[in-house]
C-alpha atoms as a PDB file:
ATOM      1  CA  UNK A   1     -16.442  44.924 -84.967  1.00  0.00           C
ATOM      2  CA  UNK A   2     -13.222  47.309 -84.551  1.00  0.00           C
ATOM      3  CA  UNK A   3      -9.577  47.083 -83.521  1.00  0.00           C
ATOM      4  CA  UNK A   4      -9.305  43.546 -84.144  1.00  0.00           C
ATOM      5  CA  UNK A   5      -5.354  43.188 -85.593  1.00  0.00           C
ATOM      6  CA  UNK A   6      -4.160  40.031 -87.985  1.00  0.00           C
ATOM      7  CA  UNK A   7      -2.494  37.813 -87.185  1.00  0.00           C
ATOM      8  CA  UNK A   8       0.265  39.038 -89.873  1.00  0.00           C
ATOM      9  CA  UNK A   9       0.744  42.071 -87.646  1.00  0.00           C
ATOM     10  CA  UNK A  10       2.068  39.593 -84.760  1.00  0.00           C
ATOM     11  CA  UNK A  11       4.199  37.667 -87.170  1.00  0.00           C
ATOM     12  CA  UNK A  12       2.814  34.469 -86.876  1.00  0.00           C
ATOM     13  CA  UNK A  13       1.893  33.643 -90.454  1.00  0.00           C
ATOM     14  CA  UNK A  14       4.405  31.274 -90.730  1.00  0.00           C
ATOM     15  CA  UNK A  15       2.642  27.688 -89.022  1.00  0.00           C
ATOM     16  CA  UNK A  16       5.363  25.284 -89.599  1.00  0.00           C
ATOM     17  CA  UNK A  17       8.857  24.638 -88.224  1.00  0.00           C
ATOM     18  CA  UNK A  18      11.327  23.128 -89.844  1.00  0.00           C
ATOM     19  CA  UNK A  19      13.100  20.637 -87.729  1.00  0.00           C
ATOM     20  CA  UNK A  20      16.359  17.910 -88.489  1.00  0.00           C
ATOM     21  CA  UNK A  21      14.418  14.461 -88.698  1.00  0.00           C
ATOM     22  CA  UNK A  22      15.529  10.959 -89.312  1.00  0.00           C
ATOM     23  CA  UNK A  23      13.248   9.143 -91.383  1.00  0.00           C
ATOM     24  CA  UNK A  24      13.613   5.497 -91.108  1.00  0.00           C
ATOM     25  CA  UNK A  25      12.552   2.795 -94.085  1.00  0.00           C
ATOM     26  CA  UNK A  26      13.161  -0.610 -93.911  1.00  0.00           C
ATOM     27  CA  UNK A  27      16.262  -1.928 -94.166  1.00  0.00           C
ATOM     28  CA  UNK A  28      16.964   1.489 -94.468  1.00  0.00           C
ATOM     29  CA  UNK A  29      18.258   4.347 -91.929  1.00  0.00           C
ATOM     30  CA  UNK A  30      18.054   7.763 -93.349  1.00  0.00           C
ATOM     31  CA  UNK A  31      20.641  10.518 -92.737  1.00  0.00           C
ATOM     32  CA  UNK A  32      19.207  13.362 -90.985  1.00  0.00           C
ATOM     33  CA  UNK A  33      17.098  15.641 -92.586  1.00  0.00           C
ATOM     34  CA  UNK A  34      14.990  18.883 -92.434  1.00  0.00           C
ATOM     35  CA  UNK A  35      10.358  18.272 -92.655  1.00  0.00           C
ATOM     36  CA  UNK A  36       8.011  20.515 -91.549  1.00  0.00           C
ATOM     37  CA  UNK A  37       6.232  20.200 -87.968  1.00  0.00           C
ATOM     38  CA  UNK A  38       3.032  22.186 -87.334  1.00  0.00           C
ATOM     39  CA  UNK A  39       2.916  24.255 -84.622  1.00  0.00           C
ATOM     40  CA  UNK A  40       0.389  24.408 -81.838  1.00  0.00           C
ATOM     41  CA  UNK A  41       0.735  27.248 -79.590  1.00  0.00           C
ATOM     42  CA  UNK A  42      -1.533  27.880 -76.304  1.00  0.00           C
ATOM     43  CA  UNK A  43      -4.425  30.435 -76.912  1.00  0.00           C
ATOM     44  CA  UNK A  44      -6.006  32.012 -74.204  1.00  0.00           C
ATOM     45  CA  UNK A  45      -9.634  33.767 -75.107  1.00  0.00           C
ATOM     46  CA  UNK A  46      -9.979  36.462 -72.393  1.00  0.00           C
ATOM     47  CA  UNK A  47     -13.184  38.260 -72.108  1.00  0.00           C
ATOM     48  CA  UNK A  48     -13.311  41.789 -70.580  1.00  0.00           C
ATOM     49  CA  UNK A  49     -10.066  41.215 -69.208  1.00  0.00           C
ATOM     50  CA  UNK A  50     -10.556  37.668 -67.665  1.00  0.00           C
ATOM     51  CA  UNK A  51      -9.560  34.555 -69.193  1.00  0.00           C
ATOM     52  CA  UNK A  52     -12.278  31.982 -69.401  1.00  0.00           C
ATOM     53  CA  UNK A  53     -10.616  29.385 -71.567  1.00  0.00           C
ATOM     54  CA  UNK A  54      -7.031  28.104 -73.156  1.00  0.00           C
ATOM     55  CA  UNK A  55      -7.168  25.951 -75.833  1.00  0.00           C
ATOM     56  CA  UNK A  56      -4.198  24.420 -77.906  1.00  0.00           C
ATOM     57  CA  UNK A  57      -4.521  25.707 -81.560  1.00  0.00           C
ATOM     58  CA  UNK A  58      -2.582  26.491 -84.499  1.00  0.00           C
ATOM     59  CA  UNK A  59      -1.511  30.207 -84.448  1.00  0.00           C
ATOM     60  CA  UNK A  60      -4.001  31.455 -87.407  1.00  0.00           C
ATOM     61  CA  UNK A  61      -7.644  32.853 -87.999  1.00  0.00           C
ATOM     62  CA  UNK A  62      -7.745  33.448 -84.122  1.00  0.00           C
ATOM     63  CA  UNK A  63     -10.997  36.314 -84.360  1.00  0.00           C
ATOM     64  CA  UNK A  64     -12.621  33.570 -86.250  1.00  0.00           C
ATOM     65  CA  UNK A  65     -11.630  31.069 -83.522  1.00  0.00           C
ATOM     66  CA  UNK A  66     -12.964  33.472 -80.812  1.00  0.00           C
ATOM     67  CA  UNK A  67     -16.152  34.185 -82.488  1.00  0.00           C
ATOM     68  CA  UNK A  68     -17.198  30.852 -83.598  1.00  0.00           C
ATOM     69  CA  UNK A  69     -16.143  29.228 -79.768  1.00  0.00           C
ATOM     70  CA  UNK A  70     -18.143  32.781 -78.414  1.00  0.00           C
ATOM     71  CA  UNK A  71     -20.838  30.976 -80.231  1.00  0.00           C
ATOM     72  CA  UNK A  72     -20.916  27.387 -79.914  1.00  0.00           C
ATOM     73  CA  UNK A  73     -20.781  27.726 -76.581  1.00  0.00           C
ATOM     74  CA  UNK A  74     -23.407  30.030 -76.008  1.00  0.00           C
ATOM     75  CA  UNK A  75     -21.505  32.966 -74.844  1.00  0.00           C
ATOM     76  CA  UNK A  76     -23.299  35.416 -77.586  1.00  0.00           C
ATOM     77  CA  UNK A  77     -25.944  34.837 -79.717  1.00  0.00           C
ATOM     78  CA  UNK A  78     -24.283  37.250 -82.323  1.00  0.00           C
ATOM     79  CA  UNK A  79     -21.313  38.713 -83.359  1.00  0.00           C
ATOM     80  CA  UNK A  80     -22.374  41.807 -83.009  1.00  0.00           C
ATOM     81  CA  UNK A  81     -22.045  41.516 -79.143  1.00  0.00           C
ATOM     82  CA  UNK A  82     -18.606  41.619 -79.503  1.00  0.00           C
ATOM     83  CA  UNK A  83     -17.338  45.223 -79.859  1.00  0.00           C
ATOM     84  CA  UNK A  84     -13.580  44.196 -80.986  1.00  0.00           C
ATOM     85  CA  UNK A  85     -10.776  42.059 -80.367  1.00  0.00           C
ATOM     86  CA  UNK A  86      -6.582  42.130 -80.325  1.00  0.00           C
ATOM     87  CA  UNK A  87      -4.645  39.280 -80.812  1.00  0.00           C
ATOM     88  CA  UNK A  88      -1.636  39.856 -78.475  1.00  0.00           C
ATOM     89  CA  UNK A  89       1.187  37.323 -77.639  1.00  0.00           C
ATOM     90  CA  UNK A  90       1.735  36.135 -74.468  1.00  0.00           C
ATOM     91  CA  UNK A  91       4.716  34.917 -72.471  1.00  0.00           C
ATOM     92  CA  UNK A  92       3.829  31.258 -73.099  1.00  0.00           C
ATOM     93  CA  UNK A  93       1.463  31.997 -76.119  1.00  0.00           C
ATOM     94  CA  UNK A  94      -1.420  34.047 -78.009  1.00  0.00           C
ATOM     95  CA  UNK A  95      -4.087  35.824 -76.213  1.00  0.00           C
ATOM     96  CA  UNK A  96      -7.421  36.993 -78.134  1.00  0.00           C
ATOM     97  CA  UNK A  97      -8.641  39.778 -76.217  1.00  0.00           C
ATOM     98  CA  UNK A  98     -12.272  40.314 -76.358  1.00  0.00           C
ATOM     99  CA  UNK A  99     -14.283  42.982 -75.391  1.00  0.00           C
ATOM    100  CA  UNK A 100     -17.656  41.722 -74.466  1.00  0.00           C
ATOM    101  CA  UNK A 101     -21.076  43.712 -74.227  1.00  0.00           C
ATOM    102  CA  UNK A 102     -21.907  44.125 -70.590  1.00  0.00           C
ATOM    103  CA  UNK A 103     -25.069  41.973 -70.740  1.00  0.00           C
ATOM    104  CA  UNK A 104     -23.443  38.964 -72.187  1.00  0.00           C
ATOM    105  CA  UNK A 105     -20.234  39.568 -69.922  1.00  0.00           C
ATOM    106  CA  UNK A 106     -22.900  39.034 -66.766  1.00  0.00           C
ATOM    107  CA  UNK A 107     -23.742  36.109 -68.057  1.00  0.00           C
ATOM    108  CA  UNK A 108     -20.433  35.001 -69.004  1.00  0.00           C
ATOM    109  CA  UNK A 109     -19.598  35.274 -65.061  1.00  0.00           C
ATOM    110  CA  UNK A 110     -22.315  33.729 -63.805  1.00  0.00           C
ATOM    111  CA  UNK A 111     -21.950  30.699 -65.539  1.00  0.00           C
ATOM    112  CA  UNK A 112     -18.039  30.620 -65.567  1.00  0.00           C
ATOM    113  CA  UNK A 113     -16.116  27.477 -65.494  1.00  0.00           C
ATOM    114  CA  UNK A 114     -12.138  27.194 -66.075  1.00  0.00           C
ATOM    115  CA  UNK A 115     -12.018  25.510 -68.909  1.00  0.00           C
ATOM    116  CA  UNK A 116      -8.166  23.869 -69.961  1.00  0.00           C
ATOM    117  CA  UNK A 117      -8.592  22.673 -73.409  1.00  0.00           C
ATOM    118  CA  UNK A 118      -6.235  19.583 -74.735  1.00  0.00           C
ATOM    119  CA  UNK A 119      -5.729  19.899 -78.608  1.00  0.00           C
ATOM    120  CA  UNK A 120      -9.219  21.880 -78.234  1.00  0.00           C
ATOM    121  CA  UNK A 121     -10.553  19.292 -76.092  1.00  0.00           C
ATOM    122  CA  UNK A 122     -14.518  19.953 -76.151  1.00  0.00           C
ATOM    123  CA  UNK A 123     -15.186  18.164 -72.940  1.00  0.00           C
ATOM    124  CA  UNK A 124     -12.034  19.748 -70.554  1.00  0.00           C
ATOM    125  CA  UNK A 125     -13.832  21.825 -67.636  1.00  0.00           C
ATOM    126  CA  UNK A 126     -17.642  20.789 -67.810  1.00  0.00           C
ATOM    127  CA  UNK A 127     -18.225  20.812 -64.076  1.00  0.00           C
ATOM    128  CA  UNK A 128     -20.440  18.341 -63.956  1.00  0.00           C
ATOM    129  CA  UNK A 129     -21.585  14.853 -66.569  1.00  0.00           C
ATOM    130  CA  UNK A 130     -25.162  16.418 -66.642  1.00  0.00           C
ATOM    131  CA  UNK A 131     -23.442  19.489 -68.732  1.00  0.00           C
ATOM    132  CA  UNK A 132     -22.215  16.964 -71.227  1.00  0.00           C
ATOM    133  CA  UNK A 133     -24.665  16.883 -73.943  1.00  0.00           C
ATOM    134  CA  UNK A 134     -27.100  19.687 -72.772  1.00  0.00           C
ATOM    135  CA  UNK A 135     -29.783  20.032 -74.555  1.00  0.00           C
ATOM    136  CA  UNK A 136     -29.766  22.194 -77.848  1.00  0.00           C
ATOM    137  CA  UNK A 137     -32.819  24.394 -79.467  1.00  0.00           C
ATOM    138  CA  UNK A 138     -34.293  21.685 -82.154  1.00  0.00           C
ATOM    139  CA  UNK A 139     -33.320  22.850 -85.596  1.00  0.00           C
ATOM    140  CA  UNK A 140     -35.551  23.636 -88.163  1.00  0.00           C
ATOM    141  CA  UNK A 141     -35.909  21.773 -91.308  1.00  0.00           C
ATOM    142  CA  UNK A 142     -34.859  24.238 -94.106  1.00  0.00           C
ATOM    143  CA  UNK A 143     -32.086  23.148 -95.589  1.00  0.00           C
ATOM    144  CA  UNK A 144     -31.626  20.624 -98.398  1.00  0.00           C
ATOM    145  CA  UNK A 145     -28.666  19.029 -99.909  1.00  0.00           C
ATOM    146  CA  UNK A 146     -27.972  16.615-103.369  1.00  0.00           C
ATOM    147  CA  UNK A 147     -25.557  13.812-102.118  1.00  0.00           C
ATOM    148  CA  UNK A 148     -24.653  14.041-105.955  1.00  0.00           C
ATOM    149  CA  UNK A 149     -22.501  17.425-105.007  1.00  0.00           C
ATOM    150  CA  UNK A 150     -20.569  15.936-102.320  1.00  0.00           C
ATOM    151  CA  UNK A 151     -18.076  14.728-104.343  1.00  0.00           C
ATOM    152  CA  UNK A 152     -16.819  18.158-105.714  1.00  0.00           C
ATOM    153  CA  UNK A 153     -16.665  19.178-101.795  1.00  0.00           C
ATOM    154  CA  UNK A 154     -14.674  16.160-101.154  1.00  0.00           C
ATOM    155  CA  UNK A 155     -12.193  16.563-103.658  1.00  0.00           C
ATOM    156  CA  UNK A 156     -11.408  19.935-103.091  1.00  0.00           C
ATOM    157  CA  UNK A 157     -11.158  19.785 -99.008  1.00  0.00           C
ATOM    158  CA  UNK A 158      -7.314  19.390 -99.078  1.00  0.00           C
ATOM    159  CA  UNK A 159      -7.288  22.652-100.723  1.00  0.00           C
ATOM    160  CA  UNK A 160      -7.747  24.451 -97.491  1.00  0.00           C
ATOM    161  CA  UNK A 161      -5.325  22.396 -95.484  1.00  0.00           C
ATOM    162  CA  UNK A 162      -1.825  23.893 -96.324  1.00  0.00           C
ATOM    163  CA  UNK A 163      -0.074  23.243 -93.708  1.00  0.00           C
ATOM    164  CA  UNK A 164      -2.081  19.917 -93.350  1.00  0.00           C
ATOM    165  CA  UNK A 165       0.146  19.813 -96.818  1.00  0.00           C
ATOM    166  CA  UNK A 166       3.407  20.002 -95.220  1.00  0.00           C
ATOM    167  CA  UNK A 167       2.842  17.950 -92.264  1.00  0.00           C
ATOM    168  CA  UNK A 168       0.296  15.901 -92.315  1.00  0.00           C
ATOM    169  CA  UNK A 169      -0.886  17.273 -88.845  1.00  0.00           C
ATOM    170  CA  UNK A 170      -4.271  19.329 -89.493  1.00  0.00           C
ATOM    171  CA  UNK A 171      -8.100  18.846 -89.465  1.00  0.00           C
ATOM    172  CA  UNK A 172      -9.731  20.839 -91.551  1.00  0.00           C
ATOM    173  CA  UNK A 173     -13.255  22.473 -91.582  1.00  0.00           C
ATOM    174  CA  UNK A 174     -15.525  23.602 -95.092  1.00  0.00           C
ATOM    175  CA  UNK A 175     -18.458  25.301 -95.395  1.00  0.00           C
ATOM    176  CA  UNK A 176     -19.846  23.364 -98.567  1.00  0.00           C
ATOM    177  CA  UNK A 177     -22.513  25.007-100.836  1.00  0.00           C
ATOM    178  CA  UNK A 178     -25.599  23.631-102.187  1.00  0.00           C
ATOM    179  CA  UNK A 179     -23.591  22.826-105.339  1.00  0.00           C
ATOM    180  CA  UNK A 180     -21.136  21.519-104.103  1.00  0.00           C
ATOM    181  CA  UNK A 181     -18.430  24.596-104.082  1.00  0.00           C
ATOM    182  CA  UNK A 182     -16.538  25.113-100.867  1.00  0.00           C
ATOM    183  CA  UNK A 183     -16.790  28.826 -99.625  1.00  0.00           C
ATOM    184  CA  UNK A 184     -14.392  28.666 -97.353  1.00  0.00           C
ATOM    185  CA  UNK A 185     -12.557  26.565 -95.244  1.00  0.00           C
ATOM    186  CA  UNK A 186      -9.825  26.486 -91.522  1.00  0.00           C
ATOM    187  CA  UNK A 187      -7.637  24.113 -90.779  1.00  0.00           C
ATOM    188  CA  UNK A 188      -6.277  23.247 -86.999  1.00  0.00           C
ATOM    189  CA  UNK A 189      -4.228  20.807 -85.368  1.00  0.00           C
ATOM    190  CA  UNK A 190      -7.556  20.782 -82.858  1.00  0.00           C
ATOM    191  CA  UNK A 191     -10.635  19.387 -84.665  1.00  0.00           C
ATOM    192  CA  UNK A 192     -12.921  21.490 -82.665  1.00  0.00           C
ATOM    193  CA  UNK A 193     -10.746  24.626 -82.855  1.00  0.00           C
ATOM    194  CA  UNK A 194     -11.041  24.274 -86.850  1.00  0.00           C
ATOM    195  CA  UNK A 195     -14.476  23.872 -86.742  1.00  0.00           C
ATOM    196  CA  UNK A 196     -15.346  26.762 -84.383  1.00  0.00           C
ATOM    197  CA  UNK A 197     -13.339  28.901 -86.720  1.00  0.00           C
ATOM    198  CA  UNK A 198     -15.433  27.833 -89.564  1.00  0.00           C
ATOM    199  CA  UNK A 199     -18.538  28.683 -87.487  1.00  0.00           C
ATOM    200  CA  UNK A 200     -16.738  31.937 -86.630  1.00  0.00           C
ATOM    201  CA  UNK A 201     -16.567  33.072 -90.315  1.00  0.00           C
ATOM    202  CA  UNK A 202     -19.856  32.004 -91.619  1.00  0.00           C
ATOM    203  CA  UNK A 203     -20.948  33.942 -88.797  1.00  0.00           C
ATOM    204  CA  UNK A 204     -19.410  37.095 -90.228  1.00  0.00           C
ATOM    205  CA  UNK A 205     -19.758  35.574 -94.057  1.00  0.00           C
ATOM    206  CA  UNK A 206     -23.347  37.255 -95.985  1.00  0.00           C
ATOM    207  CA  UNK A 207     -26.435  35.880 -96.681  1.00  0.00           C
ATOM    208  CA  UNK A 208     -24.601  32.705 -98.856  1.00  0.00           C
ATOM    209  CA  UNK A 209     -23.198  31.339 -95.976  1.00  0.00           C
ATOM    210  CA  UNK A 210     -26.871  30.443 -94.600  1.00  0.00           C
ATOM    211  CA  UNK A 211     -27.596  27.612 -97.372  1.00  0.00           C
ATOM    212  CA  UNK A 212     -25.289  24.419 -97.509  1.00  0.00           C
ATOM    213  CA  UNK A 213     -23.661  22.184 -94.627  1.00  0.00           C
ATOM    214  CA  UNK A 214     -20.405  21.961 -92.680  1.00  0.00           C
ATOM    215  CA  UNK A 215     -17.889  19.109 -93.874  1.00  0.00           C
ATOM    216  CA  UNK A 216     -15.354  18.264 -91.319  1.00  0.00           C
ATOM    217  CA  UNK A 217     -11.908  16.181 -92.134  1.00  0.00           C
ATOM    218  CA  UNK A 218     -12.343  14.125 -88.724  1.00  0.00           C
ATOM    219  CA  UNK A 219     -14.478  12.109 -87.257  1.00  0.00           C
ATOM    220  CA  UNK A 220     -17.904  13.723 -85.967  1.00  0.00           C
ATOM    221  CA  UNK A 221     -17.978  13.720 -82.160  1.00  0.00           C
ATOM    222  CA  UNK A 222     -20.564  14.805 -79.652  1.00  0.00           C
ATOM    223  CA  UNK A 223     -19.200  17.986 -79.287  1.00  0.00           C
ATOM    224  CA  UNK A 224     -18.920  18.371 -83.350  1.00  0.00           C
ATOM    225  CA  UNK A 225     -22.373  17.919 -83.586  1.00  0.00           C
ATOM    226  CA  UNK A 226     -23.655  20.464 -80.703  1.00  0.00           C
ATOM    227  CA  UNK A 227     -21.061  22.636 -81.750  1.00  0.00           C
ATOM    228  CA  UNK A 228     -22.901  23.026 -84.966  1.00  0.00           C
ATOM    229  CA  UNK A 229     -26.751  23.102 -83.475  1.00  0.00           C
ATOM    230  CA  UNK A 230     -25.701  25.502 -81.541  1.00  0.00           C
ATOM    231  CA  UNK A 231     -24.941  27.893 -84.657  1.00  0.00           C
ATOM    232  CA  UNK A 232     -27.670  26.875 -86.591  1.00  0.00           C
ATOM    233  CA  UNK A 233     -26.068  24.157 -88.912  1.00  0.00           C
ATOM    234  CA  UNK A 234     -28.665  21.794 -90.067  1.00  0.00           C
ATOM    235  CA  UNK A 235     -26.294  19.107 -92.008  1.00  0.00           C
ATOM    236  CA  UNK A 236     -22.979  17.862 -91.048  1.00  0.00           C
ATOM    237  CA  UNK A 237     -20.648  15.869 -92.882  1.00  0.00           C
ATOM    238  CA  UNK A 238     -17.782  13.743 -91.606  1.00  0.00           C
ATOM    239  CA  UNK A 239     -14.935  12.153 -93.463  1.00  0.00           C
ATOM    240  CA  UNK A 240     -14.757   9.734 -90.824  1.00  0.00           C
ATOM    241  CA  UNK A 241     -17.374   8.222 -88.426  1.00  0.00           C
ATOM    242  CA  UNK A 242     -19.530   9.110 -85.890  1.00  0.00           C
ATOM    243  CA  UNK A 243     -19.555   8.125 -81.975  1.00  0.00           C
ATOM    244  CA  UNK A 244     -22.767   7.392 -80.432  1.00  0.00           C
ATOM    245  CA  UNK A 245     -23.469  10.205 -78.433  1.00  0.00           C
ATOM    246  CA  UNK A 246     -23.164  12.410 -81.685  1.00  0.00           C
ATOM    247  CA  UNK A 247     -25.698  10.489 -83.250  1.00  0.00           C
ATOM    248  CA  UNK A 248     -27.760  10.474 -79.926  1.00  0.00           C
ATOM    249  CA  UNK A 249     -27.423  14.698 -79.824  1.00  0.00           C
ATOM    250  CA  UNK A 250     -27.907  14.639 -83.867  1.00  0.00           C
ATOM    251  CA  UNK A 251     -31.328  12.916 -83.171  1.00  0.00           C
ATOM    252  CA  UNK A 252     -32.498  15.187 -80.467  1.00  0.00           C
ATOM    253  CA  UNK A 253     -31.696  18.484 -82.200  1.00  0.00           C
ATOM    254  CA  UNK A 254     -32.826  17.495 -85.277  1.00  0.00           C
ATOM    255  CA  UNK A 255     -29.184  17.526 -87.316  1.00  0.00           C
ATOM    256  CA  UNK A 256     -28.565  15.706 -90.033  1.00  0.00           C
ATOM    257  CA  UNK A 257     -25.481  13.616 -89.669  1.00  0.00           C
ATOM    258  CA  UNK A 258     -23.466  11.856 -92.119  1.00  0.00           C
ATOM    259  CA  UNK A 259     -20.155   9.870 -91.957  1.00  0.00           C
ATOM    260  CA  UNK A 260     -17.719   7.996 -93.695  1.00  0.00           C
ATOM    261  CA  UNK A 261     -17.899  10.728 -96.392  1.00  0.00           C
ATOM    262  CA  UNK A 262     -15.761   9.065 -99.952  1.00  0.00           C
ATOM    263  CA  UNK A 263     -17.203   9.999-102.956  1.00  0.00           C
ATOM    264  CA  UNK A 264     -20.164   7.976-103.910  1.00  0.00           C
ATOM    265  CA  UNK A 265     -20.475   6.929-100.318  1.00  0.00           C
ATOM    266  CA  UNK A 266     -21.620   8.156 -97.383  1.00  0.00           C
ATOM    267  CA  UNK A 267     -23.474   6.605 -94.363  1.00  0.00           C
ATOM    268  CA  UNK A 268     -26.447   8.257 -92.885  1.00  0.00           C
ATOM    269  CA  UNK A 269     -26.874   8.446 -89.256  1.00  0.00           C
ATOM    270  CA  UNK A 270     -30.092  10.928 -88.600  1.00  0.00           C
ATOM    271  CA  UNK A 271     -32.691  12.964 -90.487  1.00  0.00           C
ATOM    272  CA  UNK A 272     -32.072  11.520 -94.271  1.00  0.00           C
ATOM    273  CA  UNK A 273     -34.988  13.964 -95.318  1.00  0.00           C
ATOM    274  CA  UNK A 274     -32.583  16.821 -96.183  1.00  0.00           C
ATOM    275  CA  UNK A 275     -30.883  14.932 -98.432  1.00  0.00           C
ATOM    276  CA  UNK A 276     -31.489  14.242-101.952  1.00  0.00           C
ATOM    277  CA  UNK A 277     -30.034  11.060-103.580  1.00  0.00           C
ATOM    278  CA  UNK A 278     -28.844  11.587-107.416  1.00  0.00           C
END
């Protein structure tokens, strides 16, 4: 891909405000007092000059954003179908601009919906229930993972949440490695925008990025789960639990799903027989 600018070109590397607060403790009424807030800006992904979706997001790793949502949501099958990108600010916001090959642009139109995303919102614009929970290519069984590894993941997950940090006001999304290392890792104050810029950079990541799982910070929704099938992720880990339509889309696509991830725990919802118990 080409002309795609960083986000420390627009000035927007700093995520946090600093705002007077009073901070109240029993018995006890604080003065006020500067803390951190993280910001959440609108983002508007516009394709070929038409804006198909705004989502609320934090203002960082947008190409990542815009290539992992390009994915999960079957817009392109590959990065490579996107021929560049410019993050540009907006009156209200951030717009990605895309440019779009002219095959998947047709298709892109045809199926168009106005989407209006809340805190990236995964269900906002479906126009009808029957698109909830559409059915996802069944995922092979290739991948393996040692529960035994989790731990390291689990330990280190923080690490990519620095504003999270400050404010206590991000989910955060690894890719974890057979052993156990994180790769790499976004955080967001929208758990589906973090995780579709995960999928965004293993998309664009080499041939490591293909063995391991995704370990999200939140808990592992329907649209968490198809999010991932849809970009080929076999096992997903959640710190927290799981709602029963993610387990019912796990089932049918063949994911594995896990939740309640602590180390030495987990709970296993579908398809144990990628994971190895040490």
């Amino acid at each position: 891909m080409n002309n795609i600018l960083s986000e420390e070109v627009l000035n927007v590397t700093d995520f946090t405000t600093s705002r007077q607060l009073t901070l109240w403790k029993r018995e006890d009424l604080q003065s006020p007092q500067l803390d951190d807030i993280a910001e959440e800006v609108p983002v508007a992904l516009v394709y070929n000059g038409i804006s198909h979706v705004v989502m609320m997001a934090s203002p960082k790793d947008l190409t990542h954003f815009a290539i992992g949502f390009s994915l999960s949501e079957g817009i392109i099958d590959s990065p490579r179908e996107i021929y560049g990108m410019d993050v540009v600010p907006s009156c209200n916001g951030l717009e990605v601009q895309i440019d779009l090959s002219s095959r998947r642009f047709m298709g892109l139109k045809a199926r168009r919906r106005a989407l209006a995303g809340r805190t990236g919102c995964g269900v906002c614009g479906v126009e009808q229930l029957n698109d909830i929970g559409k059915p996802v290519q069944p995922l092979p069984f290739s991948q393996t993972f040692n529960l035994g590894n989790l731990d390291r993941a689990l330990k280190h997950l923080n690490d990519f949440q620095p504003t999270g940090k400050l404010t206590g006001c991000t989910h955060a999304a690894a890719w974890v490695m057979p052993s156990g290392e994180l790769a790499g890792g976004h955080e967001d104050v929208g758990r589906h925008v973090a995780l579709d810029k995960l999928l965004g950079r293993r998309a664009t990541e080499g041939e490591e990025w293909r063995q391991g799982a995704a370990l999200v910070s939140s808990r592992a929704s329907y649209e968490m789960v198809q999010k991932s099938a849809m970009c080929g992720v076999e096992i997903l880990f959640a710190v927290s639990a799981a709602t029963t339509l993610a387990v019912e889309v796990a089932e049918r696509c063949n994911l594995t799903l896990v939740g309640f991830c602590k180390p030495g725990r987990a709970t296993i919802y579908t398809h144990p027989q990628r994971l190895i118990a040490d």
